[in-house]
Structures are given as structure tokens and as C-alpha cells.
PDB file of N, CA and C in Angstrom:
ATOM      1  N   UNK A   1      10.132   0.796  -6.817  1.00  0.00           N
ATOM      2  CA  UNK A   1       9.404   1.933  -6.294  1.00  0.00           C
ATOM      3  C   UNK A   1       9.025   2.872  -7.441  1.00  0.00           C
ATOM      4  N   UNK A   2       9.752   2.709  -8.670  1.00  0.00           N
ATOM      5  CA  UNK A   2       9.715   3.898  -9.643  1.00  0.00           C
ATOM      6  C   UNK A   2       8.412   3.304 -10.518  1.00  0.00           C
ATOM      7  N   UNK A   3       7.931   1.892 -10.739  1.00  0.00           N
ATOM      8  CA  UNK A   3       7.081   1.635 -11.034  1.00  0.00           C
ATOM      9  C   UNK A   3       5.674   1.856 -10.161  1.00  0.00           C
ATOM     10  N   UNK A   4       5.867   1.859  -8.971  1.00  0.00           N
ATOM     11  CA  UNK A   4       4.529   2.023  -7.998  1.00  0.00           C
ATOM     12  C   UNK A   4       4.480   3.795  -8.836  1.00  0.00           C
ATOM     13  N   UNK A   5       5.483   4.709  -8.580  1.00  0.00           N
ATOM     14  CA  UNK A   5       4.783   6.207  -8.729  1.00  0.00           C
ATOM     15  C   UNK A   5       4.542   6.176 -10.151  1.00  0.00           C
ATOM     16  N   UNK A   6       4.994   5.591 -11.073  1.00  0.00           N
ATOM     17  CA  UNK A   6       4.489   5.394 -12.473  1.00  0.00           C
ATOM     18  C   UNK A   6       2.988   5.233 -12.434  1.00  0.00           C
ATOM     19  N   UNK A   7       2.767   3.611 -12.021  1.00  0.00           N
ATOM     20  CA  UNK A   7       1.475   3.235 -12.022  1.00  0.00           C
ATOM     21  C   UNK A   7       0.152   4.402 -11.149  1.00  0.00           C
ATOM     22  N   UNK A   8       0.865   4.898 -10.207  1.00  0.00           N
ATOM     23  CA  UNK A   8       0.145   6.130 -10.025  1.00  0.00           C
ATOM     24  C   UNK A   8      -0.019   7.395 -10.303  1.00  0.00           C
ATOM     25  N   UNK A   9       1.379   7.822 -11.088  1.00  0.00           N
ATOM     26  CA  UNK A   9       0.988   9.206 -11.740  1.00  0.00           C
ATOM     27  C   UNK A   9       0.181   8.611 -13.055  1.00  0.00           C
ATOM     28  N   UNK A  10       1.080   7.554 -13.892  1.00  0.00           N
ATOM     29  CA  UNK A  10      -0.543   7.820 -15.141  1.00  0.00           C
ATOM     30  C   UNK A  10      -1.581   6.651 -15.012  1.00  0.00           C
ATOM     31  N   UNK A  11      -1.979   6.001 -13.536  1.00  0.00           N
ATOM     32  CA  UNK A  11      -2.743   5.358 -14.042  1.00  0.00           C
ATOM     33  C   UNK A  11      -3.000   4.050 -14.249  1.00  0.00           C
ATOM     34  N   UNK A  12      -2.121   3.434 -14.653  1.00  0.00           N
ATOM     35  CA  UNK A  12      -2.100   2.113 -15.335  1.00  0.00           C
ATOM     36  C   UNK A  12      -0.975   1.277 -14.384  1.00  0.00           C
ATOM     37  N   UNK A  13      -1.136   0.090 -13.931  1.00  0.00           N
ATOM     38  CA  UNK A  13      -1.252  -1.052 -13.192  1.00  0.00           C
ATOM     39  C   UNK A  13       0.063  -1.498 -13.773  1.00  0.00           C
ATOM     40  N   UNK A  14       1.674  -1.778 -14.163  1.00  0.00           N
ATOM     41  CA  UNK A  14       1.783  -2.944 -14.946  1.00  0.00           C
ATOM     42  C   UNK A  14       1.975  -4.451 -14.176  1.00  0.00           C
ATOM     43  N   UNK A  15       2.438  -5.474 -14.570  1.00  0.00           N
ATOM     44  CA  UNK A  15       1.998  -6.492 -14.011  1.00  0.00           C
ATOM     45  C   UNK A  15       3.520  -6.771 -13.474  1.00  0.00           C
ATOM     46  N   UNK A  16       4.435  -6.299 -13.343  1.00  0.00           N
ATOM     47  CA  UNK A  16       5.290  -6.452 -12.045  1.00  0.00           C
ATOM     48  C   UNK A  16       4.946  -5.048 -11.169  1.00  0.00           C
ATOM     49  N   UNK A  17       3.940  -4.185 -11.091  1.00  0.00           N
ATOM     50  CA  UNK A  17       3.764  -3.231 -10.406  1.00  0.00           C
ATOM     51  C   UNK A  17       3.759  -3.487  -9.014  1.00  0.00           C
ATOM     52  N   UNK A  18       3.978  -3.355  -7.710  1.00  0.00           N
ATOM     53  CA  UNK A  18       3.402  -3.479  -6.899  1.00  0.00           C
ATOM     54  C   UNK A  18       1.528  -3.671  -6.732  1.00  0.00           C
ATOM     55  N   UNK A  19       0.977  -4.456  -6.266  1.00  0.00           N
ATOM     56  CA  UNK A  19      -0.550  -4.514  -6.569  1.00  0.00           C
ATOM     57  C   UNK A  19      -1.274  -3.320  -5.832  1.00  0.00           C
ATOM     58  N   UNK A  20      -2.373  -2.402  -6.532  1.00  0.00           N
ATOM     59  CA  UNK A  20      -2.953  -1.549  -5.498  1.00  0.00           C
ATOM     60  C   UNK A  20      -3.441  -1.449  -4.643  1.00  0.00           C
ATOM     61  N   UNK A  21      -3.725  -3.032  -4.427  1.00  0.00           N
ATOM     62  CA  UNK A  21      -4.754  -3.097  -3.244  1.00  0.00           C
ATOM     63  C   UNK A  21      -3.931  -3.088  -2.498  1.00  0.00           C
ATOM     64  N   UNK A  22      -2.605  -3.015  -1.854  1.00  0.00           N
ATOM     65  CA  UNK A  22      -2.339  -2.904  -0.927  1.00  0.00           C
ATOM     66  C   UNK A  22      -1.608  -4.175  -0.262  1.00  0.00           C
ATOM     67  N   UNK A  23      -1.406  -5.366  -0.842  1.00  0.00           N
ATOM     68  CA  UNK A  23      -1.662  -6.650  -0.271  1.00  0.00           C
ATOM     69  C   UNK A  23       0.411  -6.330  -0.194  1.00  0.00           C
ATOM     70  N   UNK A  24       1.449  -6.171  -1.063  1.00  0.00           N
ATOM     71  CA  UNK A  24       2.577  -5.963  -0.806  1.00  0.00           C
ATOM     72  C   UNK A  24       2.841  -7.208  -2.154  1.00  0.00           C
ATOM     73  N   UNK A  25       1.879  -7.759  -2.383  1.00  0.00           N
ATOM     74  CA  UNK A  25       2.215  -8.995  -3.532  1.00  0.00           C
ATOM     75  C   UNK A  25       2.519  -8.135  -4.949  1.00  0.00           C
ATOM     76  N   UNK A  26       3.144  -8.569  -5.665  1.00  0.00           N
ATOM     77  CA  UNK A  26       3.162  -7.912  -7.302  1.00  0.00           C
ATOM     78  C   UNK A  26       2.062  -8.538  -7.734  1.00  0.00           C
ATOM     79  N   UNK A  27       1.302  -7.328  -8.816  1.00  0.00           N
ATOM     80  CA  UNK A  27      -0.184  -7.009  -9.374  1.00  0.00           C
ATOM     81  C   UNK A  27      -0.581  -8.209  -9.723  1.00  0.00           C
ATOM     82  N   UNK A  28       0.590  -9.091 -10.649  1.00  0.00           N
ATOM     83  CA  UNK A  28       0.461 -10.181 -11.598  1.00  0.00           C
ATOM     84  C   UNK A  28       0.121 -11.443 -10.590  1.00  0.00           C
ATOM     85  N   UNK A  29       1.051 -11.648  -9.416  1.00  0.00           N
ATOM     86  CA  UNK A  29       0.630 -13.010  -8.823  1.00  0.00           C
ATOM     87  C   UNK A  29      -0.544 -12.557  -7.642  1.00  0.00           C
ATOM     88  N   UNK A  30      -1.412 -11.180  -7.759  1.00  0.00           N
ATOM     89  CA  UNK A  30      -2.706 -10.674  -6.278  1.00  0.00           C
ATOM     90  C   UNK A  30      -3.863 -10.466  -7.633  1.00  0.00           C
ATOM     91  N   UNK A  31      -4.156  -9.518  -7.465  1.00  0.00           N
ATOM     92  CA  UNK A  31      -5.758  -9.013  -8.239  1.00  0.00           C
ATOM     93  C   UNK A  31      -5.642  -9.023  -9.754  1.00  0.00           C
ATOM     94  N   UNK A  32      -4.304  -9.044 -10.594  1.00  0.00           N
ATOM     95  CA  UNK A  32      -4.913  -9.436 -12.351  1.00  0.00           C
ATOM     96  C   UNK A  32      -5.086 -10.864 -12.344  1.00  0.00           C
ATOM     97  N   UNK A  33      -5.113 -11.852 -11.012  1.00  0.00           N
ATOM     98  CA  UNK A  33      -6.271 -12.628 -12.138  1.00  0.00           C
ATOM     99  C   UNK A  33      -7.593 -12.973 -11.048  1.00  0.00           C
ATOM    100  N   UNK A  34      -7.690 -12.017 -10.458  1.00  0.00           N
ATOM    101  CA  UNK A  34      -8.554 -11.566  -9.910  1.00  0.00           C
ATOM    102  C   UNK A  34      -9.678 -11.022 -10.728  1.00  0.00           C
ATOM    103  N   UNK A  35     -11.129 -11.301 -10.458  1.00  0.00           N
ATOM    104  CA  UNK A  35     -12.130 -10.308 -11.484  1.00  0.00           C
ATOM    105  C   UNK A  35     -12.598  -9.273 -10.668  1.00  0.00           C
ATOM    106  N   UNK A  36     -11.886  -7.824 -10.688  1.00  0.00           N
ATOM    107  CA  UNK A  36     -12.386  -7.104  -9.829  1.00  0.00           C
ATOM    108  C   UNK A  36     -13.942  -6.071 -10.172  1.00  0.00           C
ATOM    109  N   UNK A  37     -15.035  -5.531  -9.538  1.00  0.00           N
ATOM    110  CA  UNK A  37     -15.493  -4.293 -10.688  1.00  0.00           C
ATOM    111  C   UNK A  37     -14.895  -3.338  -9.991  1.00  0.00           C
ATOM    112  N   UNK A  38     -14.839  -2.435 -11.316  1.00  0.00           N
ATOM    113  CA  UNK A  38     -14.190  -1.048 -11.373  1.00  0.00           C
ATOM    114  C   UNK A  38     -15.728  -0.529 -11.452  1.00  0.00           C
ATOM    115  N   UNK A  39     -15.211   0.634 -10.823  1.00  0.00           N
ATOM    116  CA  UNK A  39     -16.323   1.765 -10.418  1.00  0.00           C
ATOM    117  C   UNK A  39     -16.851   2.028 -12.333  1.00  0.00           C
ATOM    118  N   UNK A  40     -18.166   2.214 -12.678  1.00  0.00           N
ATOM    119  CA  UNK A  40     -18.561   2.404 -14.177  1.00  0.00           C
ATOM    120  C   UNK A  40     -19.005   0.815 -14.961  1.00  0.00           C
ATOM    121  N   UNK A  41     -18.178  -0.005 -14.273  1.00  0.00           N
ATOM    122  CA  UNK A  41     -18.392  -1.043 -14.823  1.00  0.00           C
ATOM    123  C   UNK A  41     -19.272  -2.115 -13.853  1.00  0.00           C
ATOM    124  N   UNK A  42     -19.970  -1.397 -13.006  1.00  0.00           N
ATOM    125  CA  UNK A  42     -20.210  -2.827 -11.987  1.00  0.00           C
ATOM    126  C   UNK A  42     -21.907  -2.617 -12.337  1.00  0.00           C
ATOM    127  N   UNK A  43     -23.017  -3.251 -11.855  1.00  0.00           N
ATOM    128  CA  UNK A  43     -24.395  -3.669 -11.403  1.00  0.00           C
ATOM    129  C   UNK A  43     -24.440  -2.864  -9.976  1.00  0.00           C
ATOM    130  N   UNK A  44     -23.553  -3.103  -8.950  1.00  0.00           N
ATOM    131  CA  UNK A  44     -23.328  -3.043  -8.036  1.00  0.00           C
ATOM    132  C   UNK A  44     -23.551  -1.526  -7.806  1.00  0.00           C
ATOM    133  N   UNK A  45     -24.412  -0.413  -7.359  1.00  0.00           N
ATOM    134  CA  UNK A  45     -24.561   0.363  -7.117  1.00  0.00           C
ATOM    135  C   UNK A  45     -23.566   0.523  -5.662  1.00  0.00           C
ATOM    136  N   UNK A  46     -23.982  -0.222  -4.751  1.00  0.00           N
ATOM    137  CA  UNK A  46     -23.159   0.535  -3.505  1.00  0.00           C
ATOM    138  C   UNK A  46     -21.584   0.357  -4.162  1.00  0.00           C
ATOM    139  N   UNK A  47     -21.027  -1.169  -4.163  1.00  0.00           N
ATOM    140  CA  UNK A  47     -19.540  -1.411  -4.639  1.00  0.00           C
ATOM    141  C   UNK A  47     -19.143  -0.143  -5.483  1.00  0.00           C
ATOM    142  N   UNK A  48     -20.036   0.712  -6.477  1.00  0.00           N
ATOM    143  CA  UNK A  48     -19.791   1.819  -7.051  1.00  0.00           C
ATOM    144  C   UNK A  48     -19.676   2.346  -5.721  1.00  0.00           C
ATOM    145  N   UNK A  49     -20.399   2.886  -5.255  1.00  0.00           N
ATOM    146  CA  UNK A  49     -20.266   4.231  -4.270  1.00  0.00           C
ATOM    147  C   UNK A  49     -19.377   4.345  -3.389  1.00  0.00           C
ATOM    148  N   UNK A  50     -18.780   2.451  -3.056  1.00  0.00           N
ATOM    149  CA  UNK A  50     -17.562   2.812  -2.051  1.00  0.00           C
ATOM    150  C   UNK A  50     -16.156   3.082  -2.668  1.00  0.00           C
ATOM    151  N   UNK A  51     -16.191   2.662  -3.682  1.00  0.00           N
ATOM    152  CA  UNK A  51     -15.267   3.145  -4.875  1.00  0.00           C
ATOM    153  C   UNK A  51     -14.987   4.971  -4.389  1.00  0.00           C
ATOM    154  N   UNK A  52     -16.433   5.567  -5.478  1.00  0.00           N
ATOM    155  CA  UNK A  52     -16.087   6.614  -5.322  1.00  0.00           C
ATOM    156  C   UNK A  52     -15.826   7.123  -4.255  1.00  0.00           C
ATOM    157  N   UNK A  53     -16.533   7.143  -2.991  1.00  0.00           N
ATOM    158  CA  UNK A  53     -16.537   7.693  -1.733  1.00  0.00           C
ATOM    159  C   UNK A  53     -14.992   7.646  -1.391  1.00  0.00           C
ATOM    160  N   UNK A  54     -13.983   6.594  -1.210  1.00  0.00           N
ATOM    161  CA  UNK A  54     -12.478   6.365  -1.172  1.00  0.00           C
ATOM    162  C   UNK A  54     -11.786   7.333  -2.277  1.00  0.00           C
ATOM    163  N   UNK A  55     -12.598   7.432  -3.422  1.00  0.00           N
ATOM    164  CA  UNK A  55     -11.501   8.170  -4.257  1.00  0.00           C
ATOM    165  C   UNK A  55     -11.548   9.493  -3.665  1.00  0.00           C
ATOM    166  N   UNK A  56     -12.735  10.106  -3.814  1.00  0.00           N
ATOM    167  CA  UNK A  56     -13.298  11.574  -3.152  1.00  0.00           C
ATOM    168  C   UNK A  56     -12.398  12.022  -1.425  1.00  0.00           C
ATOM    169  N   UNK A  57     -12.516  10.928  -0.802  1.00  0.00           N
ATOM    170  CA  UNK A  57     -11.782  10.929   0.540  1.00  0.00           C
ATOM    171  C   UNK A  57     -10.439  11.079   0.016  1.00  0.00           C
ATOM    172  N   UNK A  58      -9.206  10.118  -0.388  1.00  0.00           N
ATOM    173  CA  UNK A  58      -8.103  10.125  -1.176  1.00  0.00           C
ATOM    174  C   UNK A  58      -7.752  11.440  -1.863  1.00  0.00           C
ATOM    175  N   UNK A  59      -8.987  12.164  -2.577  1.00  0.00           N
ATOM    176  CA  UNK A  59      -8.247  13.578  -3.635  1.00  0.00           C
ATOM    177  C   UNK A  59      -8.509  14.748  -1.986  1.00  0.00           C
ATOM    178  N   UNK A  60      -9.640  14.705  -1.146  1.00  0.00           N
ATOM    179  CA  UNK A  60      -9.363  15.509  -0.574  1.00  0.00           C
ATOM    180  C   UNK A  60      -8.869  15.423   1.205  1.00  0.00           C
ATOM    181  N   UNK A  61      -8.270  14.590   1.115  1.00  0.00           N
ATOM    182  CA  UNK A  61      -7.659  14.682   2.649  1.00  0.00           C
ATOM    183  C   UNK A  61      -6.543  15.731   2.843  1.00  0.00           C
ATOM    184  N   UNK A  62      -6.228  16.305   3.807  1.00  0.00           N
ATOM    185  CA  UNK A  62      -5.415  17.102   4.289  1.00  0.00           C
ATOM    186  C   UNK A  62      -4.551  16.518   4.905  1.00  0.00           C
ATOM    187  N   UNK A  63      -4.538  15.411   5.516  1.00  0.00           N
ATOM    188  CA  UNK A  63      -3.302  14.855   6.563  1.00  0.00           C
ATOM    189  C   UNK A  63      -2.220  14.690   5.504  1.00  0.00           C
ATOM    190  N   UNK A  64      -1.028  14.767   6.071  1.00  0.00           N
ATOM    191  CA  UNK A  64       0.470  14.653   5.347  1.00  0.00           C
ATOM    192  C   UNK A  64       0.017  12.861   5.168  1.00  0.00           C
ATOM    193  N   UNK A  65       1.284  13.248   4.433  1.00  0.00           N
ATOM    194  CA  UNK A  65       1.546  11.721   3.743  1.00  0.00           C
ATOM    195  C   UNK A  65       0.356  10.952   3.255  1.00  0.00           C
ATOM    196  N   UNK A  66       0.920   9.312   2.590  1.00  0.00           N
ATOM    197  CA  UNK A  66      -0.321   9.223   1.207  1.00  0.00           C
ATOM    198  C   UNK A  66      -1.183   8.792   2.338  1.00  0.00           C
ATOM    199  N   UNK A  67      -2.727   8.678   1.350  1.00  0.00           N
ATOM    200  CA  UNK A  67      -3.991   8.189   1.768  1.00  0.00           C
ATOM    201  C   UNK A  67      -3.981   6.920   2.227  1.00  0.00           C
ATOM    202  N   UNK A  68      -4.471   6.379   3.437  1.00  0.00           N
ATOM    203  CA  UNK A  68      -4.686   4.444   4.004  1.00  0.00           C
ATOM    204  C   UNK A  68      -5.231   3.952   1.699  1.00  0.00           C
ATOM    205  N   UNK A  69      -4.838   2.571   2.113  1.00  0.00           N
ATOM    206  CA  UNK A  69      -5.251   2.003   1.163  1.00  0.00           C
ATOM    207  C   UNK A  69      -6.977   1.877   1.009  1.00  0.00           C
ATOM    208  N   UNK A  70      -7.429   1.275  -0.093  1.00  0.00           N
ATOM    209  CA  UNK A  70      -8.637   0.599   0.020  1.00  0.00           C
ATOM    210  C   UNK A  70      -8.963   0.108   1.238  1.00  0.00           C
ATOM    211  N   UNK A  71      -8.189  -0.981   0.969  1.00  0.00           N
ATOM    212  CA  UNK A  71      -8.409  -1.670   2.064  1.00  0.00           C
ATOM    213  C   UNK A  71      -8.788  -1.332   3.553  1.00  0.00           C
ATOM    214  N   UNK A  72      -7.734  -0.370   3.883  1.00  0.00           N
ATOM    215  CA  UNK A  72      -7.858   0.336   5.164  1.00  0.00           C
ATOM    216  C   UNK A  72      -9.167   1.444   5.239  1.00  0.00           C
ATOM    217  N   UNK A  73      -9.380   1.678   4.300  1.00  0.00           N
ATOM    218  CA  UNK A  73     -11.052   2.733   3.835  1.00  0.00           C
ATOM    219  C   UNK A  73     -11.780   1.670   4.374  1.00  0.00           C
ATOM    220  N   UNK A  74     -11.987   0.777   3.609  1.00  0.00           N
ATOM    221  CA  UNK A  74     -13.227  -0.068   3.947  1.00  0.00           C
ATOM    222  C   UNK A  74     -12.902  -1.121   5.345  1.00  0.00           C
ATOM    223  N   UNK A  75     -12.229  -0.665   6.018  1.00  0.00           N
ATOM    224  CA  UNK A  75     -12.107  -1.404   7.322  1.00  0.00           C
ATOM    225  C   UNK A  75     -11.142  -3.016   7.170  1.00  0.00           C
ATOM    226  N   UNK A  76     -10.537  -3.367   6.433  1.00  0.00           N
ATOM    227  CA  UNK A  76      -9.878  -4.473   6.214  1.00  0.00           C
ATOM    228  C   UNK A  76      -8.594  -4.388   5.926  1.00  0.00           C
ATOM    229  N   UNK A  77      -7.527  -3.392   6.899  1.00  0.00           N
ATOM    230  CA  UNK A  77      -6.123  -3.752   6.799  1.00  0.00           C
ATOM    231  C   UNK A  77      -5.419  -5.097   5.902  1.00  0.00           C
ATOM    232  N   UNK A  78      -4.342  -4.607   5.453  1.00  0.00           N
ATOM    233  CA  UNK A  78      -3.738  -5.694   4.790  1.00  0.00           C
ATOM    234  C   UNK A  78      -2.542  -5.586   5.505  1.00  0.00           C
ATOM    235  N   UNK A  79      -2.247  -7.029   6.262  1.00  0.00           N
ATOM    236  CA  UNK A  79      -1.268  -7.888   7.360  1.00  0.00           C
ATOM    237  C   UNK A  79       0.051  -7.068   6.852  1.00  0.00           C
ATOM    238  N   UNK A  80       0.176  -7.206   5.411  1.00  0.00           N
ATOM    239  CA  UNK A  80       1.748  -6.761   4.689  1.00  0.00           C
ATOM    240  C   UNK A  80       1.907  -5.139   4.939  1.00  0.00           C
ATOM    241  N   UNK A  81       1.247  -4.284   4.804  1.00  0.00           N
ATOM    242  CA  UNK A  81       0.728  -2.439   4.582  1.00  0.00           C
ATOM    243  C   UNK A  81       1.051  -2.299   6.707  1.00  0.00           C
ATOM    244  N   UNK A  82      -0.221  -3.379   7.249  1.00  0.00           N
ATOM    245  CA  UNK A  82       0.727  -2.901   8.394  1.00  0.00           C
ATOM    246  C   UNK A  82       1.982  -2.950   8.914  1.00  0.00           C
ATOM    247  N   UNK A  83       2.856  -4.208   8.317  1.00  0.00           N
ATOM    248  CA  UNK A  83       4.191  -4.587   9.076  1.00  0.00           C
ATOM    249  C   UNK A  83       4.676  -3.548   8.260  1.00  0.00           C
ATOM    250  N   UNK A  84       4.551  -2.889   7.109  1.00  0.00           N
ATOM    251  CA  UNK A  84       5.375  -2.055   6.711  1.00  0.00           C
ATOM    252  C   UNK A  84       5.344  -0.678   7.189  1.00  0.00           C
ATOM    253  N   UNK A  85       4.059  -0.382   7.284  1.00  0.00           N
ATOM    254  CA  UNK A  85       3.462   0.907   8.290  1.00  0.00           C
ATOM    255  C   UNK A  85       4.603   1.314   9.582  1.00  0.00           C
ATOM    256  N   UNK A  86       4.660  -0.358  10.365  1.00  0.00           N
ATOM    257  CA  UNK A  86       4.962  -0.307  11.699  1.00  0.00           C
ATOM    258  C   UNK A  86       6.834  -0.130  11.480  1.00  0.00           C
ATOM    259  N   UNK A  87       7.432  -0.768  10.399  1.00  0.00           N
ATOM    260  CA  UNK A  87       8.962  -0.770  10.219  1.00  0.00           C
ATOM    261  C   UNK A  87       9.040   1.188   9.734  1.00  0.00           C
ATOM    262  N   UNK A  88       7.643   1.282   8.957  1.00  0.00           N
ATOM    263  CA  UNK A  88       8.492   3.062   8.941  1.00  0.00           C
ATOM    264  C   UNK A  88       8.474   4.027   9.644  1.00  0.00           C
ATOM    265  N   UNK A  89       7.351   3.726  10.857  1.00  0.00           N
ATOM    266  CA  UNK A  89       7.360   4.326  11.984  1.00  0.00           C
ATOM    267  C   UNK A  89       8.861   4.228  13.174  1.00  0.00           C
ATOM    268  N   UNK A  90       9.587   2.751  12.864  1.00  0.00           N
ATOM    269  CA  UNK A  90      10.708   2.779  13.618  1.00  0.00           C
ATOM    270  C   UNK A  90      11.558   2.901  13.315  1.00  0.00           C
ATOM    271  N   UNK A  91      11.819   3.227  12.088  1.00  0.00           N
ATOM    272  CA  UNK A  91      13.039   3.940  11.173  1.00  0.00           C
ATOM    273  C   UNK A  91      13.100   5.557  10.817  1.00  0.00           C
ATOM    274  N   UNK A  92      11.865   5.925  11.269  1.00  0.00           N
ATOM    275  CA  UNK A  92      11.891   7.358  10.573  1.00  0.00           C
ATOM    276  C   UNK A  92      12.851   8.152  11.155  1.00  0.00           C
ATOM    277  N   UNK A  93      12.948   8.219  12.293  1.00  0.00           N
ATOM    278  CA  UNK A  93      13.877   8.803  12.681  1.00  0.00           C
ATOM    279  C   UNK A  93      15.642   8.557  12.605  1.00  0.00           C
ATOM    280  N   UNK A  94      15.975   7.079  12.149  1.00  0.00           N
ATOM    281  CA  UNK A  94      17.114   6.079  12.318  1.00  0.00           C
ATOM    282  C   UNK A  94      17.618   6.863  11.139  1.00  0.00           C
ATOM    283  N   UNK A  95      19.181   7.182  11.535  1.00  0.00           N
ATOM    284  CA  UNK A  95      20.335   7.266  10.176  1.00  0.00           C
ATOM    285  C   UNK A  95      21.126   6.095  10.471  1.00  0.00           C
ATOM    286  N   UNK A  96      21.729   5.589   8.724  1.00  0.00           N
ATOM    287  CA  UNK A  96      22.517   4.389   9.177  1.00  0.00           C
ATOM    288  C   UNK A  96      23.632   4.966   8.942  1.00  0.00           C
ATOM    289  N   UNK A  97      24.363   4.505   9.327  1.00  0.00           N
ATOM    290  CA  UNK A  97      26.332   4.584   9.118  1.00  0.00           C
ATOM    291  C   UNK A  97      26.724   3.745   8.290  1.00  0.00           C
ATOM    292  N   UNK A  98      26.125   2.604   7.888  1.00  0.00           N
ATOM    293  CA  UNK A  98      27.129   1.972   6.812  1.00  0.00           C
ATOM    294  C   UNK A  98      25.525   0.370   6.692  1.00  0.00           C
ATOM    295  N   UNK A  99      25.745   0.141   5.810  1.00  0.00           N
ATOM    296  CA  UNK A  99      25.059  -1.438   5.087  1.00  0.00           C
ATOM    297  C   UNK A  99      24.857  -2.041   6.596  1.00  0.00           C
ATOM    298  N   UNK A 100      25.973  -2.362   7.193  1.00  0.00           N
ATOM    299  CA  UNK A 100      26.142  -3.230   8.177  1.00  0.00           C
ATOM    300  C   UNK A 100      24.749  -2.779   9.246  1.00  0.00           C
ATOM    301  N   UNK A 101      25.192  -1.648   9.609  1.00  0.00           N
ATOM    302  CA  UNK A 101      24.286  -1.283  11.064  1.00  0.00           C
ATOM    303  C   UNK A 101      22.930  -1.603  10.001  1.00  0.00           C
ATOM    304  N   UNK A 102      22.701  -1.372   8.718  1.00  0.00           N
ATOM    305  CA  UNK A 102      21.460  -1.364   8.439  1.00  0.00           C
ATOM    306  C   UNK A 102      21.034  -3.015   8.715  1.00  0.00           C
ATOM    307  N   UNK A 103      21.371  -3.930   8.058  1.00  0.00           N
ATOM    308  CA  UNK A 103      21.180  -5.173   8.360  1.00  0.00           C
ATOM    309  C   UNK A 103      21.257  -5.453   9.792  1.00  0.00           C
ATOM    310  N   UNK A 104      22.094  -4.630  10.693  1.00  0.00           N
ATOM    311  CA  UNK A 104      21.667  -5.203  12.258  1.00  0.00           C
ATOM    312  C   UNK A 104      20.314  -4.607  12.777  1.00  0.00           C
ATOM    313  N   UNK A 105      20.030  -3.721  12.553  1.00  0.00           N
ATOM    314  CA  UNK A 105      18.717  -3.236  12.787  1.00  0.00           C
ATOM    315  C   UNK A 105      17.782  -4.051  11.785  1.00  0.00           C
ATOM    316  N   UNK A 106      17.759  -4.599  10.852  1.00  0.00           N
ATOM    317  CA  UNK A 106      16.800  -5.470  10.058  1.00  0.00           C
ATOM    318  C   UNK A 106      16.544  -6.953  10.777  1.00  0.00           C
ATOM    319  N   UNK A 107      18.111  -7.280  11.463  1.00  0.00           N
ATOM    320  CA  UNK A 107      17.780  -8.545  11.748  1.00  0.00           C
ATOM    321  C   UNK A 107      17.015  -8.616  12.970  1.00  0.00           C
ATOM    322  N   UNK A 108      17.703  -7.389  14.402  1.00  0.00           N
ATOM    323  CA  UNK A 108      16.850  -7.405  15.324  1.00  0.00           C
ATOM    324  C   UNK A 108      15.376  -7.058  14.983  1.00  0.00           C
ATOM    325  N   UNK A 109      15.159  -6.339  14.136  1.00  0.00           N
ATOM    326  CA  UNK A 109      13.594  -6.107  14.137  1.00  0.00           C
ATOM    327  C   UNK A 109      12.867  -7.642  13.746  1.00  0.00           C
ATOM    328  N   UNK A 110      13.230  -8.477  12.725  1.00  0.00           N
ATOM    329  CA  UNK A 110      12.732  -9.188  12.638  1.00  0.00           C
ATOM    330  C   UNK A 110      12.647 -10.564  13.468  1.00  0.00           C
ATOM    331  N   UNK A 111      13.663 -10.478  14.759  1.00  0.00           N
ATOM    332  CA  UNK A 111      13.843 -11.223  15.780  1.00  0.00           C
ATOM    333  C   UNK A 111      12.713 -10.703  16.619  1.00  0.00           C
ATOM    334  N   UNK A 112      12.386  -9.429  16.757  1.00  0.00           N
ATOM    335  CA  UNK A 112      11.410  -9.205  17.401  1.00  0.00           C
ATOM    336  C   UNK A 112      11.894  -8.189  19.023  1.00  0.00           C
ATOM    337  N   UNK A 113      13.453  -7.934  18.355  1.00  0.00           N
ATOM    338  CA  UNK A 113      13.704  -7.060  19.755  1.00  0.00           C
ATOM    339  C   UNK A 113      13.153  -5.479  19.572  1.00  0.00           C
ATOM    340  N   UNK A 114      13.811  -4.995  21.054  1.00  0.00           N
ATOM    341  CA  UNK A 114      13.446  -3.481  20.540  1.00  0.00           C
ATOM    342  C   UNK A 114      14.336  -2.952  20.148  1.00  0.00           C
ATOM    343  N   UNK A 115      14.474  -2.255  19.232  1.00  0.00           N
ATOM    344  CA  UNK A 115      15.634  -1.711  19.011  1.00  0.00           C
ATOM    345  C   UNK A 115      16.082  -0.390  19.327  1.00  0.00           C
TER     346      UNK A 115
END
């Protein structure tokens, strides 16, 4: 986790980073060997503009907590961002008592009960 706020306070990606797009894969085995364009570097006039338009949305939103990903800007959820979305919505409120209860609540969730 200390590398994701790294890679976002200065910037720079490293290649066990979590990947930015959102996918939940590390950077190295999703988008570096990926050829992505970066906004400045593309032909692509719109691909520029949806760039910026997400960044501009991202510096000025008001809602608490961080900004949807790319992905979720441009209408294409990533499968991994939601199951994780949906596990912190059912924990936010949960205190654990010890390792144990935490793993019983991990296993039922992933059995698929309610918990």
C-alpha cells in the first residue's frame, strides 16, 4: 500500500506498484508492457482530451474519498476495483477481535454468504 501512495504522491509507477489502471494486477505483469499514449505524447487528439478531462474531474471533485479510476471515468469498470469496492463497503463498519474472526468473515464472504 506504501508503494501505491508513493507512486501517487510523486508520480512515478514502479514496477511492483500496484498498476494505475485499476486492473488490481502489479504494473509489471498489466500496462508496462503495454504501449499506452500518455496525454502530450499521442496523435490522438480526443484520447488526449479524455485524459485530461479525467484528470481535471479527479483534481476537482468534492465527494469524500479517492476519485473512480480511469477506467470507471470512461465507462469500463475493472471486475478486480469492483470486488474490492464491494468487500469495503461490507467491512466498513466491521471491528475484528482477533485474526481468527477476521479470516471467518473472509472465508464466508468468499463462499458467498451474508455476513
Amino acid at each position: 500500500m506504501n508503494n501505491l501512495i508513493n507512486s501517487i504522491h510523486y508520480g512515478k509507477t514502479g514496477r511492483n506498484d500496484p498498476c494505475p489502471c485499476g486492473s488490481g494486477k502489479k504494473y509489471k505483469h498489466c500496462c508496462l508492457k503495454k504501449i499506452i499514449a500518455f496525454p502530450g505524447n499521442s496523435d490522438n487528439e480526443h484520447e488526449e482530451s479524455v485524459f485530461t478531462d479525467y484528470e481535471q474531474f479527479a483534481e476537482n471533485r468534492d465527494a469524500p474519498g479517492p476519485p473512480p479510476t480511469f477506467n470507471e471515468f470512461i465507462g469500463e469498470p475493472n471486475k478486480a476495483t469492483d470486488v474490492i469496492k464491494d468487500l469495503q463497503k461490507e467491512i466498513d463498519s466491521m471491528e475484528f477481535s482477533s485474526e481468527e474472526a477476521l479470516d471467518d468473515f473472509l472465508q464466508k464472504y468468499k463462499a458467498g454468504l451474508k455476513v
